[in-house]
C-alpha atoms as a PDB file:
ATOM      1  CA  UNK A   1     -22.008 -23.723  -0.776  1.00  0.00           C
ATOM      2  CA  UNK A   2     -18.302 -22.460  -1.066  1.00  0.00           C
ATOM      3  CA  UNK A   3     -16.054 -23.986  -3.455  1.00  0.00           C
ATOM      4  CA  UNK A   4     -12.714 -23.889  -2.344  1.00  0.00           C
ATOM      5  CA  UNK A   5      -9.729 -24.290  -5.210  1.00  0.00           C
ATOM      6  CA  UNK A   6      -6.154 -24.571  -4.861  1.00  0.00           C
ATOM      7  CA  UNK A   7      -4.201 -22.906  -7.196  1.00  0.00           C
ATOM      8  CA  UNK A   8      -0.775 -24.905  -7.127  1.00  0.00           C
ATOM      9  CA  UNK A   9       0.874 -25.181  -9.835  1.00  0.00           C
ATOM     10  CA  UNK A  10      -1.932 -23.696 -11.887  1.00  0.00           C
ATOM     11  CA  UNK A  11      -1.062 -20.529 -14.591  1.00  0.00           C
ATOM     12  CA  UNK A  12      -2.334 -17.722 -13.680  1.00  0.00           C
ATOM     13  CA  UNK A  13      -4.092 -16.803 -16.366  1.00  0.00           C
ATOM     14  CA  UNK A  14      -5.880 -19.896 -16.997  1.00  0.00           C
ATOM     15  CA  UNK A  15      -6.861 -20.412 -13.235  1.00  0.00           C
ATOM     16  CA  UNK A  16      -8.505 -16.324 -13.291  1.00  0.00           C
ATOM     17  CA  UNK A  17     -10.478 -16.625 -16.517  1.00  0.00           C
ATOM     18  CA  UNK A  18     -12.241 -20.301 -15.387  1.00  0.00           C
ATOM     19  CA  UNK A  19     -13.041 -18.048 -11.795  1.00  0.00           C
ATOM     20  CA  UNK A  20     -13.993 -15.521 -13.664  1.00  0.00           C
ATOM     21  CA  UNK A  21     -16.684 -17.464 -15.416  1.00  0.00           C
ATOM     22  CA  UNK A  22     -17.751 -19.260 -12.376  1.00  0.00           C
ATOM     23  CA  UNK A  23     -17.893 -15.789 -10.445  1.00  0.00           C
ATOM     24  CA  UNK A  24     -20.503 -14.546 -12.806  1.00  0.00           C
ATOM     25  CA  UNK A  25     -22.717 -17.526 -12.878  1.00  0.00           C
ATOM     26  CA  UNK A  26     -22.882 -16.944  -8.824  1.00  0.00           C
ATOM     27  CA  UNK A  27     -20.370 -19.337  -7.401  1.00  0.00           C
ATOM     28  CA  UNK A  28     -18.389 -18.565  -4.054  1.00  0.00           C
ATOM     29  CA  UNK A  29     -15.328 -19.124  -4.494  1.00  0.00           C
ATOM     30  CA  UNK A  30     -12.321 -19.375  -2.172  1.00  0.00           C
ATOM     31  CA  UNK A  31      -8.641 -20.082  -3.818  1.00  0.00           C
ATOM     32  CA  UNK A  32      -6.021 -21.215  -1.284  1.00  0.00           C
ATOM     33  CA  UNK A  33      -2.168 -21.254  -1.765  1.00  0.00           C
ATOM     34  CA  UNK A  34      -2.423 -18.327  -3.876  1.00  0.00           C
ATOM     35  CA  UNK A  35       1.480 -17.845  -3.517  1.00  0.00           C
ATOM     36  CA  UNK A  36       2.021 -21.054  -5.762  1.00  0.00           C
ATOM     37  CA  UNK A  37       0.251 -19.857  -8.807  1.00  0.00           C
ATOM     38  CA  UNK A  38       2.465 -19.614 -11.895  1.00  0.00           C
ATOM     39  CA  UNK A  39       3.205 -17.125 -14.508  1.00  0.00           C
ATOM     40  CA  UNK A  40       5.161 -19.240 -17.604  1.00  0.00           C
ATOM     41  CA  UNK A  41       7.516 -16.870 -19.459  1.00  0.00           C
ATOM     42  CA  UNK A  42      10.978 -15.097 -19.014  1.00  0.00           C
ATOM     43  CA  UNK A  43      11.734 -14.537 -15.603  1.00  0.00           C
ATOM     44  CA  UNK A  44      12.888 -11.205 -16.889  1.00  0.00           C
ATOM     45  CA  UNK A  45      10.607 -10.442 -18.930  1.00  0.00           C
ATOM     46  CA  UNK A  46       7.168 -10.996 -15.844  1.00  0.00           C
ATOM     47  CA  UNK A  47       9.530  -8.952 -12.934  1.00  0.00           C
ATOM     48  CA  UNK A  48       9.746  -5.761 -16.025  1.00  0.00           C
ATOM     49  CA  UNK A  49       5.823  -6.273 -16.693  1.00  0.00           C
ATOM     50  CA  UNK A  50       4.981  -5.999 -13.496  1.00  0.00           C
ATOM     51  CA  UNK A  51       7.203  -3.687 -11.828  1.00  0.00           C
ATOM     52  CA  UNK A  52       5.502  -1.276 -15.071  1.00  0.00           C
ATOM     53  CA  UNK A  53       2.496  -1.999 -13.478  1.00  0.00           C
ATOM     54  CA  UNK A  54       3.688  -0.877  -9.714  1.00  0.00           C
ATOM     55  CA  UNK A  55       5.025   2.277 -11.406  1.00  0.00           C
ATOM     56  CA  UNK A  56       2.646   3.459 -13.462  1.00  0.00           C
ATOM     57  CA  UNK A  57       1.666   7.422 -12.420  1.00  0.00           C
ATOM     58  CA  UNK A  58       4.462   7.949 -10.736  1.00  0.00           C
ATOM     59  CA  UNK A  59       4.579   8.448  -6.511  1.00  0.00           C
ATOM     60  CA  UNK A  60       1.882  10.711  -5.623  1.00  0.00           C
ATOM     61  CA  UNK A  61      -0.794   9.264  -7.662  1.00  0.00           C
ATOM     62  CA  UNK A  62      -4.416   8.355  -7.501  1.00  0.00           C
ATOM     63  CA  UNK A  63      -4.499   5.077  -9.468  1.00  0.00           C
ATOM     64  CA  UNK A  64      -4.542   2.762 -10.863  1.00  0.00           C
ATOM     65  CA  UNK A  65      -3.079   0.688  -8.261  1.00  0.00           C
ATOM     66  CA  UNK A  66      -1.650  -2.513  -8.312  1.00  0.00           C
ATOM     67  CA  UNK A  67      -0.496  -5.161  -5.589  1.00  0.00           C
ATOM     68  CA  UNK A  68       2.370  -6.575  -4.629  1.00  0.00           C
ATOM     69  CA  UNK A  69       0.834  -9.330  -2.335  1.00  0.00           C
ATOM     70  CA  UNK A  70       0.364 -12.869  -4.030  1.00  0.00           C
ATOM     71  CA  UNK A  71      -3.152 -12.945  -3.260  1.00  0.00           C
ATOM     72  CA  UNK A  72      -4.148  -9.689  -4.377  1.00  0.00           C
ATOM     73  CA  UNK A  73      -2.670 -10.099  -7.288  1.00  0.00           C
ATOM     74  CA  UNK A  74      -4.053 -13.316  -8.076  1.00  0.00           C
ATOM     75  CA  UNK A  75      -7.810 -11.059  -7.259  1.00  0.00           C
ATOM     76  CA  UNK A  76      -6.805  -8.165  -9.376  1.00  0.00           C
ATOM     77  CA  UNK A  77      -6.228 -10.830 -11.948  1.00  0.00           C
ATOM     78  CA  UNK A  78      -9.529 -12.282 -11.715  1.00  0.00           C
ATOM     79  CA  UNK A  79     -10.839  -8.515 -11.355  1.00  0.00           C
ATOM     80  CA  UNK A  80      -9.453  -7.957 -15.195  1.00  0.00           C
ATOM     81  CA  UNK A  81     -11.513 -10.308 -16.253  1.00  0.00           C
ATOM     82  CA  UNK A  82     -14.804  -9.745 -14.970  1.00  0.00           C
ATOM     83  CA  UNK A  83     -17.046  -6.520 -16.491  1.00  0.00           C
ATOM     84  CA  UNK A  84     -16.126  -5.012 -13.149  1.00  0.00           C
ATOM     85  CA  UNK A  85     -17.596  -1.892 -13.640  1.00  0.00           C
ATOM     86  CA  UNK A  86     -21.172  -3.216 -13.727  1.00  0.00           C
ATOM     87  CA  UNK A  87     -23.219  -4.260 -10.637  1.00  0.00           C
ATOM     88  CA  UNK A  88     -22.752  -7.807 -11.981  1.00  0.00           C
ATOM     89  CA  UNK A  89     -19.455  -7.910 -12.248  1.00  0.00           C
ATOM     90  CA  UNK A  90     -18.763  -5.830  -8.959  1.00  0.00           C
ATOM     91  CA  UNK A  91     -21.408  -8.922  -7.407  1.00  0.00           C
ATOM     92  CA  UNK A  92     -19.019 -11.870  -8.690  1.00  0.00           C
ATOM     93  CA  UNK A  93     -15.940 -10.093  -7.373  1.00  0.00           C
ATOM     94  CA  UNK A  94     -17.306  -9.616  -3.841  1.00  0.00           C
ATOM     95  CA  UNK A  95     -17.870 -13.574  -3.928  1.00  0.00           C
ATOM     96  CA  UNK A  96     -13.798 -14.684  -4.377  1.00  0.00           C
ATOM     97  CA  UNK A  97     -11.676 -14.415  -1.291  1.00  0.00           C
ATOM     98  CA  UNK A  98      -7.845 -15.430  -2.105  1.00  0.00           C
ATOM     99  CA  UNK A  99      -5.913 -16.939   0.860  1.00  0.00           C
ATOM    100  CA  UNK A 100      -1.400 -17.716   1.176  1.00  0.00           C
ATOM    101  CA  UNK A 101      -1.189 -20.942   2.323  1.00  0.00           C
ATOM    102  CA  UNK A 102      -3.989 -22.876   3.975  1.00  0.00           C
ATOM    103  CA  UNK A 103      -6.073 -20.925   6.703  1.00  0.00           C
ATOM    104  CA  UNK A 104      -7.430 -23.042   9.576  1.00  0.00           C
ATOM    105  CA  UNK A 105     -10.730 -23.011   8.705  1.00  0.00           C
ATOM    106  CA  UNK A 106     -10.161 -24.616   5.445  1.00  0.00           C
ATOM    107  CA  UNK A 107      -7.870 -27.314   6.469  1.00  0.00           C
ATOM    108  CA  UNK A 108      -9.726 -30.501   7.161  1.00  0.00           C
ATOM    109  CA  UNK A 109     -11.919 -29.377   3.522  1.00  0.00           C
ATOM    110  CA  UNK A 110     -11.380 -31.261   0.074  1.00  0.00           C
ATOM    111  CA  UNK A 111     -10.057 -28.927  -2.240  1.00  0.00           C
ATOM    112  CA  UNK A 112     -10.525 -28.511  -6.508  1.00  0.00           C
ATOM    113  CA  UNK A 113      -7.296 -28.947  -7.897  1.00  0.00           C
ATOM    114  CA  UNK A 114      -6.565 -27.311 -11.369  1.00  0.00           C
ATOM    115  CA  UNK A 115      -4.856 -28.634 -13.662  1.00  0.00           C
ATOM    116  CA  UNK A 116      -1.001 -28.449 -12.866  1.00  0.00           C
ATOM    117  CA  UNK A 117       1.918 -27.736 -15.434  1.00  0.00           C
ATOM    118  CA  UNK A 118       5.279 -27.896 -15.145  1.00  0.00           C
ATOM    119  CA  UNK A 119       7.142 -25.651 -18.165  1.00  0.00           C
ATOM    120  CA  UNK A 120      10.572 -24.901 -18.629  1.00  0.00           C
ATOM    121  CA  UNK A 121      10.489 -20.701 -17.665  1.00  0.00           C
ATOM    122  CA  UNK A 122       8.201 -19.722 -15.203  1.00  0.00           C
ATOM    123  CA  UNK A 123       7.756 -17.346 -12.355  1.00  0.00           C
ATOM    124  CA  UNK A 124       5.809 -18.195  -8.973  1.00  0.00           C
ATOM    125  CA  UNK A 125       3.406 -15.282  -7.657  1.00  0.00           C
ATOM    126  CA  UNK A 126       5.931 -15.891  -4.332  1.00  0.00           C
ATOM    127  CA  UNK A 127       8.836 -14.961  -6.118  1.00  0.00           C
ATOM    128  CA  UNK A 128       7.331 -12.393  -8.272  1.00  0.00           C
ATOM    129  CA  UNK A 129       5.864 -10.367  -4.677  1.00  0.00           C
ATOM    130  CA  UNK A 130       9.789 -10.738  -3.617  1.00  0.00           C
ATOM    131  CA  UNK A 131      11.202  -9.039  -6.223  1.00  0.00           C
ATOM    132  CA  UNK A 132       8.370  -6.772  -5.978  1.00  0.00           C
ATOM    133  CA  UNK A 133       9.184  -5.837  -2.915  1.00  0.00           C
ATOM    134  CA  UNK A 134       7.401  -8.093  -0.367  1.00  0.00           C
ATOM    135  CA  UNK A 135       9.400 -10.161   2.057  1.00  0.00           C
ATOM    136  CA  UNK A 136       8.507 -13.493   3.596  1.00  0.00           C
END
């Protein structure tokens, strides 16, 4: 059985750590509208974090790498939190695909909604992949 969530409106970090606990007690997981998935702070303040994170090493380097897709980095996210380098951990990660938008498969399926917020600063993972160099 798949359990398919929709992360609109939900902050990031909340959303990853309650997958991250489900991934480990062997729950499927598929998270849909990935793109919609907030990060409350300074706008400023999340595009300098992050663009840190893309530079780290330099060009030619050999990791760690991070992505600029909303998706991905909604699974790296997730990844942080699990003991990912144990076979458990590396077994709960393998079970969480992360989809932008809806794909057809999944359309006509109920979907887990977390809980929603609506704060005064906030970045969406959309807008963050834009300025990180990802166009729409």
């Amino acid at each position: 059985m798949v359990t398919i969530v929709d992360a609109t409106g939900a902050r990031l970090g909340r959303l990853s750590s309650m997958l991250a606990k489900r991934l480990l007690e062997g729950e499927e997981i598929v998270v849909v509208n990935s793109e919609k998935a907030i990060i409350v702070g300074s706008k400023d303040e999340i595009e300098s974090r992050y663009k840190q994170k893309r530079e780290v090493g330099g060009t030619k380097r050999k990791g760690p790498f991070f992505p600029r897709m909303p998706d991905m980095i909604l699974k790296r996210t997730v990844r942080g939190m699990l003991p990912y380098q144990q076979p458990k951990g590396r077994k709960a990660y393998k079970n969480l695909k992360t989809y932008i938008g809806v794909p057809e498969e999944f359309e006509n399926e109920k979907f887990e909604k977390v809980e929603a917020v609506n704060p005064s600063s906030y970045v969406t993972l959309k807008e963050l992949s834009e300025y990180l160099g990802i166009s729409w």
